[in-house]
N, C-alpha and C. Protein backbone atom coordinates (compact mmCIF):
# COMPACT_ATOMS: atom_id res chain seq x y z
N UNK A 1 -6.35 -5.41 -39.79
CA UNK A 1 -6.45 -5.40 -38.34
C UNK A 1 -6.24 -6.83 -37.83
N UNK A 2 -5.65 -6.91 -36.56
CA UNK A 2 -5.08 -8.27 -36.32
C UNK A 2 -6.04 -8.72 -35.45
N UNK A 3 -6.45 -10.20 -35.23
CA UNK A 3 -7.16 -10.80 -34.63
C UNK A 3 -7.22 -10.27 -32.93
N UNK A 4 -7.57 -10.32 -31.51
CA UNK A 4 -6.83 -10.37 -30.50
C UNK A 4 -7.80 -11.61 -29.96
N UNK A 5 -6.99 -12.52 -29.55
CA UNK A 5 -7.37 -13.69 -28.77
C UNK A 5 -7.78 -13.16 -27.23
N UNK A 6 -8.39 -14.76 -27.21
CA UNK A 6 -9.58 -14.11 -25.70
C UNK A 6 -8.54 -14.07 -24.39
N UNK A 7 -7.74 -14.60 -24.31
CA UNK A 7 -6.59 -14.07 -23.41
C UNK A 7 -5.88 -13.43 -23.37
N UNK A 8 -5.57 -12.48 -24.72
CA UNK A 8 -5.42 -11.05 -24.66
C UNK A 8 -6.51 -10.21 -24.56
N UNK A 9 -6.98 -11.08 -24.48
CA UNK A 9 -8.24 -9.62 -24.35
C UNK A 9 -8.89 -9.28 -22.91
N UNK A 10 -8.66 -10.59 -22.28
CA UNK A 10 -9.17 -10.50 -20.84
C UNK A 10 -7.25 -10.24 -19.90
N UNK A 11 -6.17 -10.45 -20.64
CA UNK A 11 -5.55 -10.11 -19.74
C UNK A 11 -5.35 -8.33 -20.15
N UNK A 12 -5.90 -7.77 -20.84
CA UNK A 12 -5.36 -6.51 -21.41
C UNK A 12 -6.79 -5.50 -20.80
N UNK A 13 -7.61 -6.42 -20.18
CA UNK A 13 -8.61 -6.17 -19.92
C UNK A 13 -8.79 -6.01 -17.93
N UNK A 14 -7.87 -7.88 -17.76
CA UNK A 14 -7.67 -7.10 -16.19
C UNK A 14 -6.34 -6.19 -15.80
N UNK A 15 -5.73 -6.13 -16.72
CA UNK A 15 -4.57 -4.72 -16.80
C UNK A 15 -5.19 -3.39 -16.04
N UNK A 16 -5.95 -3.36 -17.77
CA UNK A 16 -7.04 -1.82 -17.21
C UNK A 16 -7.67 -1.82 -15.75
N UNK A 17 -8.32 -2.94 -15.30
CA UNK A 17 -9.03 -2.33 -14.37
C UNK A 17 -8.42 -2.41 -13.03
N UNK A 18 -6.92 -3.07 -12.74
CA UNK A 18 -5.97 -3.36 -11.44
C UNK A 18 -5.37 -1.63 -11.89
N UNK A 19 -5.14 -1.45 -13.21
CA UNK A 19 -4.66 0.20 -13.13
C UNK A 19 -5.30 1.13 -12.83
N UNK A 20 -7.17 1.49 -12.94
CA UNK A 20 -8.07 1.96 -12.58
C UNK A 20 -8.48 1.97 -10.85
N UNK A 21 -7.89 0.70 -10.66
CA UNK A 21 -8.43 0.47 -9.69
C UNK A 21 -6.81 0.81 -8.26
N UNK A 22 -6.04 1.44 -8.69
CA UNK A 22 -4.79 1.65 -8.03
C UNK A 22 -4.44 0.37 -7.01
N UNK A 23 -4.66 -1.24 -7.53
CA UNK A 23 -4.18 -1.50 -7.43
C UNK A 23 -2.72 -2.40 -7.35
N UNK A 24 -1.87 -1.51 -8.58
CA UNK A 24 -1.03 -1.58 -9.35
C UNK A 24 -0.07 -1.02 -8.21
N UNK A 25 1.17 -1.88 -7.85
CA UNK A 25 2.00 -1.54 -6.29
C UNK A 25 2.47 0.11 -6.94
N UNK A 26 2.68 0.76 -5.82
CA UNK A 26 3.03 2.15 -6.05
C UNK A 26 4.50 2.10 -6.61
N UNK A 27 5.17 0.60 -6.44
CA UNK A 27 6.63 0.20 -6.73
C UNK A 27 6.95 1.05 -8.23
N UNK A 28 6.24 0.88 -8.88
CA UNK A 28 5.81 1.50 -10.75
C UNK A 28 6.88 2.93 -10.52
N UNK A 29 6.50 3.54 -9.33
CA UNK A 29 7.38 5.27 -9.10
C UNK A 29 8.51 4.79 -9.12
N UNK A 30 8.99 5.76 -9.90
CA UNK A 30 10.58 6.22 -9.66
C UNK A 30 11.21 5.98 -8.11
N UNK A 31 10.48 6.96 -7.27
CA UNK A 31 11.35 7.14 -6.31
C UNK A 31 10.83 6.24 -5.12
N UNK A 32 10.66 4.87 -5.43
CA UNK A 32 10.02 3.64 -4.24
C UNK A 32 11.40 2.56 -4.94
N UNK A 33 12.49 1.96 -4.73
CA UNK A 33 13.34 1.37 -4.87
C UNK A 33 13.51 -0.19 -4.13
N UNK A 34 13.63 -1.11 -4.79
CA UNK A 34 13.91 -1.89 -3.66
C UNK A 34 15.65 -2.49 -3.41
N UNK A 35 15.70 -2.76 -2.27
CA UNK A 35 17.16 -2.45 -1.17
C UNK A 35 17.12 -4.24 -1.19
N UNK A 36 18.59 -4.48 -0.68
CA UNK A 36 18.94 -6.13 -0.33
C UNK A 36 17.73 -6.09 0.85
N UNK A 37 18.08 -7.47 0.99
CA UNK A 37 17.64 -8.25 2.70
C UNK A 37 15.71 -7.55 2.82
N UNK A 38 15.23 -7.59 1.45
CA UNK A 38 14.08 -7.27 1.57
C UNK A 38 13.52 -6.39 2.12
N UNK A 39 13.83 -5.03 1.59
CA UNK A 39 13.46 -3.64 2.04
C UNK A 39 13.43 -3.10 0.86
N UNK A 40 12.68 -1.74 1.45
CA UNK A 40 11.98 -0.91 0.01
C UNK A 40 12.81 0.58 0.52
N UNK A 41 13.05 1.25 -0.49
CA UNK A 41 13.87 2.98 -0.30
C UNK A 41 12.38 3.49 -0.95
N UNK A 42 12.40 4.86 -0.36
CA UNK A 42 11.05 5.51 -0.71
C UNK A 42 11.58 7.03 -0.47
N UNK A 43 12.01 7.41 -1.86
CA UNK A 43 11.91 9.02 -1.53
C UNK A 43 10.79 9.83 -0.92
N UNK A 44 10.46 10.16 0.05
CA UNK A 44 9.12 10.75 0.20
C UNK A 44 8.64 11.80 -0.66
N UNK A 45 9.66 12.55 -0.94
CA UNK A 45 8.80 13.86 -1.49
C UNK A 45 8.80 13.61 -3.08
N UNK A 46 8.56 12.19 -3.69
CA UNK A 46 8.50 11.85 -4.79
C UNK A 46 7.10 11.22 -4.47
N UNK A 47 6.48 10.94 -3.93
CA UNK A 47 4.87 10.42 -3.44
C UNK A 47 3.91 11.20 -3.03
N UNK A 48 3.43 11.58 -4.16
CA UNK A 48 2.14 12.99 -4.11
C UNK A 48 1.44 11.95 -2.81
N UNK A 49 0.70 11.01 -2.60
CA UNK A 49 0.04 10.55 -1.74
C UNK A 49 0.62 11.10 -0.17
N UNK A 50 2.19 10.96 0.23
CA UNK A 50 2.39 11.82 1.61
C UNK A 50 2.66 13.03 1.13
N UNK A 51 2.70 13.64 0.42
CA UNK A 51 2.77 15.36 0.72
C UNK A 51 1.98 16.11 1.90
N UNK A 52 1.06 15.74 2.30
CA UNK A 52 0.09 15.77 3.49
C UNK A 52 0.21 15.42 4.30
N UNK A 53 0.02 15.70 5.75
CA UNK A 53 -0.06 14.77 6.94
C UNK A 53 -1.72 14.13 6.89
N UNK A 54 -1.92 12.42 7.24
CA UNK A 54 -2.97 11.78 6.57
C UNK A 54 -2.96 11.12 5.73
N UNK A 55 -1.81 11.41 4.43
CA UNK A 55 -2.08 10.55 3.42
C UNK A 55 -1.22 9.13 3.92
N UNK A 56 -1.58 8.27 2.69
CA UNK A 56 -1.11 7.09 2.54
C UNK A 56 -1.18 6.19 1.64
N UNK A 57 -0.32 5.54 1.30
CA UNK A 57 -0.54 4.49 0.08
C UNK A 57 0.44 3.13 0.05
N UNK A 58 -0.05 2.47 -0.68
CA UNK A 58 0.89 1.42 -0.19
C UNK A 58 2.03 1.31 -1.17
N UNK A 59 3.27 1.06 -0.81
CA UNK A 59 4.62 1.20 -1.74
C UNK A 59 4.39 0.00 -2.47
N UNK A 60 4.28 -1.05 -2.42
CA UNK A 60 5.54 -2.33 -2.63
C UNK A 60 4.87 -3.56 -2.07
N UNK A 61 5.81 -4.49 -2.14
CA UNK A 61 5.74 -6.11 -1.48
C UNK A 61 7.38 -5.99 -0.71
N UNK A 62 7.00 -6.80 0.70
CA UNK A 62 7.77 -7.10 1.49
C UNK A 62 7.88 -8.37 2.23
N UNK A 63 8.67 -8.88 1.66
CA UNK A 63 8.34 -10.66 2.25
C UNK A 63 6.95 -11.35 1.42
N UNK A 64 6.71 -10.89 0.38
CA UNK A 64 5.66 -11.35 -0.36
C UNK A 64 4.20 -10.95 0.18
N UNK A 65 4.24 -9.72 1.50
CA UNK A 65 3.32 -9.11 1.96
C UNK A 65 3.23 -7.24 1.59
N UNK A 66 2.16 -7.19 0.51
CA UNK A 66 1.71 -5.81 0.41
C UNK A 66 2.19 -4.95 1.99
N UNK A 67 2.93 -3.73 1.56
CA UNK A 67 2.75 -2.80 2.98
C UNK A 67 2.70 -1.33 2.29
N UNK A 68 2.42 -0.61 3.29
CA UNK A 68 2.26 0.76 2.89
C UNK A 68 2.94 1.69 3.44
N UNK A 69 2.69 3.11 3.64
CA UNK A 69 3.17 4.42 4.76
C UNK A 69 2.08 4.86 4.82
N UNK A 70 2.17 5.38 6.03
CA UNK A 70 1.11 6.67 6.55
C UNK A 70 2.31 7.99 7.11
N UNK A 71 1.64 8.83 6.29
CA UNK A 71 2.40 10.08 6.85
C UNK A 71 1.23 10.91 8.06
N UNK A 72 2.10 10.64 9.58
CA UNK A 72 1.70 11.27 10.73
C UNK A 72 1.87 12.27 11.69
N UNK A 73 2.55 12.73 10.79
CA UNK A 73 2.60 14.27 11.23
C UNK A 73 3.87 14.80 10.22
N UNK A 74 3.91 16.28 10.36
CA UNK A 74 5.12 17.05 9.37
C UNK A 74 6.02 16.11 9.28
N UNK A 75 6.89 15.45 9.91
CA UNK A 75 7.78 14.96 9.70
C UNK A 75 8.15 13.27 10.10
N UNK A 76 7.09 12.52 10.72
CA UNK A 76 6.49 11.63 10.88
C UNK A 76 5.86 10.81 9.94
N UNK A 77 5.88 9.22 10.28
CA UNK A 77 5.50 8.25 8.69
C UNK A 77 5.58 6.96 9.63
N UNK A 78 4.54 6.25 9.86
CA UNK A 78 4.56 4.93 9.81
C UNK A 78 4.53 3.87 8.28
N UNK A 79 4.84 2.85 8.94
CA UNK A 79 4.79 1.43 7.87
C UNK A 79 4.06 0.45 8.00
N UNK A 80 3.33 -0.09 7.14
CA UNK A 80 2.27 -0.89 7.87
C UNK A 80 2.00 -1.88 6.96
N UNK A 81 1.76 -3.69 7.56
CA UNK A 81 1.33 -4.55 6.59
C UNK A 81 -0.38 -4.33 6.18
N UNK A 82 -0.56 -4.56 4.85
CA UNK A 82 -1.85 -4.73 4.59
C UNK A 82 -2.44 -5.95 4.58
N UNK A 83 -2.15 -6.69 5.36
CA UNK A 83 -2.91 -7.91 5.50
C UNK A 83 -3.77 -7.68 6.73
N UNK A 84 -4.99 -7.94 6.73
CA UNK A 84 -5.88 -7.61 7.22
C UNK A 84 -5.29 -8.66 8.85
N UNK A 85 -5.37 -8.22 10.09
CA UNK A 85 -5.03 -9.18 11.09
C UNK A 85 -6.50 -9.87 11.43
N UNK A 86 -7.39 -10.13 10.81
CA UNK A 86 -8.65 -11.06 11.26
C UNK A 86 -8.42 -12.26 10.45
N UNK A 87 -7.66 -12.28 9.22
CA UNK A 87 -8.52 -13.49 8.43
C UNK A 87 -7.05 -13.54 7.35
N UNK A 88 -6.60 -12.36 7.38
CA UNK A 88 -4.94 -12.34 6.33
C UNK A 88 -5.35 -11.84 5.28
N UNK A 89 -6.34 -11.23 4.34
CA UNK A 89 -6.67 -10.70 3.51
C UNK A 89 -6.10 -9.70 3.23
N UNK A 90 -5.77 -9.15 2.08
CA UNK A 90 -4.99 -8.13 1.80
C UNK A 90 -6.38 -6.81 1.43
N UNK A 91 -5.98 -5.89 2.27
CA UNK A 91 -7.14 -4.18 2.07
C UNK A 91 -6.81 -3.85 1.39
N UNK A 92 -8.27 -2.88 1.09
CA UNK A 92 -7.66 -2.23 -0.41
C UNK A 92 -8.19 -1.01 0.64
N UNK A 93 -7.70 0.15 -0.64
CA UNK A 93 -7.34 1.76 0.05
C UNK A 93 -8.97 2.10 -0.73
N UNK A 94 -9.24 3.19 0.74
CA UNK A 94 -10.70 3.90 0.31
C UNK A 94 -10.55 5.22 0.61
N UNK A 95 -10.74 6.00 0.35
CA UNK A 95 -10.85 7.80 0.61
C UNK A 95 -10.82 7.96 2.31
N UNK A 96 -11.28 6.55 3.15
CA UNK A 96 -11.12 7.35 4.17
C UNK A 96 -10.14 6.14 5.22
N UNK A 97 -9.38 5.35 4.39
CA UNK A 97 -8.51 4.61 4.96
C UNK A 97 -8.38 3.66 4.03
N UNK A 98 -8.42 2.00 4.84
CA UNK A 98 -8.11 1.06 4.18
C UNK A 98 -9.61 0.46 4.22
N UNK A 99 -10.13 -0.86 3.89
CA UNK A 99 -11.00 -2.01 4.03
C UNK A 99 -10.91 -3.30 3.70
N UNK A 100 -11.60 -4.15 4.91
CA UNK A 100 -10.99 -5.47 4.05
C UNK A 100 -12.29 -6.02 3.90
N UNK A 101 -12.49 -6.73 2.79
CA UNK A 101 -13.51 -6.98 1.60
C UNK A 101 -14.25 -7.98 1.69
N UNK A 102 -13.23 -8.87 2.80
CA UNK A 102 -13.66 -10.14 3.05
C UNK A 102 -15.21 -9.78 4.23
N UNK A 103 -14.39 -9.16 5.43
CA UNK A 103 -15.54 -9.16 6.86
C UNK A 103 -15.87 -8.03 7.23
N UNK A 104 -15.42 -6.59 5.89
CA UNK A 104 -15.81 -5.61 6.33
C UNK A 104 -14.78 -4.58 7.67
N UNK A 105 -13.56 -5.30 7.92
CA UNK A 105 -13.15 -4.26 9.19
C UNK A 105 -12.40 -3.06 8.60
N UNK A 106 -12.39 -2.36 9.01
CA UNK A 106 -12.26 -1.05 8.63
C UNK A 106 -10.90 -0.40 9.37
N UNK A 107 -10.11 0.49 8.93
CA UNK A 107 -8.20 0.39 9.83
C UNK A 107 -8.20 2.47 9.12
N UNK A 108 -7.72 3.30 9.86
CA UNK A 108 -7.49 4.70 9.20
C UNK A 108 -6.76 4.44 8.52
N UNK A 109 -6.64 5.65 7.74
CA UNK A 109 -5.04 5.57 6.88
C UNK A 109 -3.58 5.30 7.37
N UNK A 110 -3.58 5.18 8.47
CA UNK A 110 -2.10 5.13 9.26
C UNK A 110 -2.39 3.54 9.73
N UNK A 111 -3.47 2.82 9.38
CA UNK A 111 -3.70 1.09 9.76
C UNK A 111 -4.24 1.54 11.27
N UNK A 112 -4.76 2.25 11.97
CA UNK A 112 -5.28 2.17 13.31
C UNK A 112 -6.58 1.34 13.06
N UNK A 113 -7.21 0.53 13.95
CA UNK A 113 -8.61 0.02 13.70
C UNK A 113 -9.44 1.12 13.85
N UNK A 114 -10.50 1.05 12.80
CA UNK A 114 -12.07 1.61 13.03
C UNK A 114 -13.17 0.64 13.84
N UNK A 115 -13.30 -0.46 12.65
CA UNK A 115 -14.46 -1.16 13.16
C UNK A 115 -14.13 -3.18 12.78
N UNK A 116 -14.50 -3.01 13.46
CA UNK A 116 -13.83 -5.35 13.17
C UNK A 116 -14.84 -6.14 12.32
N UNK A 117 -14.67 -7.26 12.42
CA UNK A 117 -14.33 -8.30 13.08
C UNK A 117 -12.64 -8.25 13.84
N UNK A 118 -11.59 -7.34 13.01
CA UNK A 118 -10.38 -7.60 13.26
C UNK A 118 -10.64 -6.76 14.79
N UNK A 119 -9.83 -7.32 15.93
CA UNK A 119 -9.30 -6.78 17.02
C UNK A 119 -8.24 -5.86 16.96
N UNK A 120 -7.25 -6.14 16.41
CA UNK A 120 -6.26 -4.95 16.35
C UNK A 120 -5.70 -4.34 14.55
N UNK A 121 -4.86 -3.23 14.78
CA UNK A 121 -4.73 -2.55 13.50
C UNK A 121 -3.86 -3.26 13.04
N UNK A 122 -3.81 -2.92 11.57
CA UNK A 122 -2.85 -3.28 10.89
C UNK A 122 -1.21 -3.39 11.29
N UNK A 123 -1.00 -4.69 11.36
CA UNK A 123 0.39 -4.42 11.48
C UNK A 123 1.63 -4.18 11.28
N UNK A 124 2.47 -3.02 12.35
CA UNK A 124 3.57 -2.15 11.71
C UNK A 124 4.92 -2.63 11.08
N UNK A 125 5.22 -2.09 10.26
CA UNK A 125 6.77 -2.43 9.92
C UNK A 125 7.73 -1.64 9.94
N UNK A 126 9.29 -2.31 10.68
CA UNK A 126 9.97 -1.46 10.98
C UNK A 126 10.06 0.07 9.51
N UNK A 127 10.23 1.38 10.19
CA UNK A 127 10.55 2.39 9.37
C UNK A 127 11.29 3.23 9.72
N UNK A 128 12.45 3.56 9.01
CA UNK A 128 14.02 4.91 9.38
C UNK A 128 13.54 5.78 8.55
N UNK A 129 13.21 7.08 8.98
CA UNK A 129 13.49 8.16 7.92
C UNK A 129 14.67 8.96 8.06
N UNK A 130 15.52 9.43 6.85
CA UNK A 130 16.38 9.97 7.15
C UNK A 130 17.05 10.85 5.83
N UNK A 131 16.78 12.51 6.04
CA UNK A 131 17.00 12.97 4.83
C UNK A 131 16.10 12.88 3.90
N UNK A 132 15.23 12.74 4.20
CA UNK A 132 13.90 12.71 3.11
C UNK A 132 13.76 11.06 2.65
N UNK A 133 14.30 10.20 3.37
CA UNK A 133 14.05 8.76 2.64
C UNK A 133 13.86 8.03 3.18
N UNK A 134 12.89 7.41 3.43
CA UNK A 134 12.10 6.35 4.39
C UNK A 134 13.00 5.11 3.82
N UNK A 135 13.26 3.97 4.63
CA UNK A 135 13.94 2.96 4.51
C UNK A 135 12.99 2.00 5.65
N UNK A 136 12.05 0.94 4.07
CA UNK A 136 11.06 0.17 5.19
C UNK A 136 11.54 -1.14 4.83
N UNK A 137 11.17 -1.63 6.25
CA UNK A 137 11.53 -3.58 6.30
C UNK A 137 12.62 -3.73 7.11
């Protein structure tokens, strides 16, 4: 049996728990692509997370900023940065939206605000759907 050094062991270690912890970019799917001039292709109906109106998850990096979708109705989908607009912190996803970790403000799954310090929701990024394929950035 082979030795494993302590930096394999703690990087094989924060592996597991950024994969446990979903937050490993959804980019990993097949059908989330990234496009020139810094845009992401997103088959939708390859993302168990929108099969629903409500869901959401975040695709990717855009401009070196985490963003996500919210699917808002049947045929409807916003785009949204996850940087928190109070402080720039990047949210993480909770069962009943997003949160940011730092001051506590709270955004729905589509980035609308719940509760602050932040004043306004998360902010949007341009999104085309067309034919089943969201085209964000």
């Amino acid at each position: 049996m082979e030795d494993i050094s302590r930096r394999g062991l703690l990087a094989g270690a924060c592996a597991a728990l950024l994969m446990g912890s979903g937050l490993v970019p959804q980019a990993a799917n097949a059908s989330i692509k990234k496009l020139p001039r810094d845009r992401l292709s997103v088959r939708l109906s390859g993302v168990p997370q929108l099969a629903k109106v409500g869901g959401s998850v975040r695709i990717g990096v855009i401009k070196k900023i985490p963003v996500a979708i919210a699917r808002t109705g049947p045929s409807t989908y916003v785009a949204f940065n996850l940087s928190c607009p109070h402080q720039g912190v990047i949210v993480n996803q909770t069962p009943d939206g997003w949160v940011c970790n730092a001051h506590l403000s709270k955004f729905e799954p589509d980035g609308d605000l719940v509760l602050g310090p932040a004043t306004t929701g998360l902010r949007r990024v341009p999104i085309k759907v067309s034919k089943g394929v969201a085209t964000v950035g």
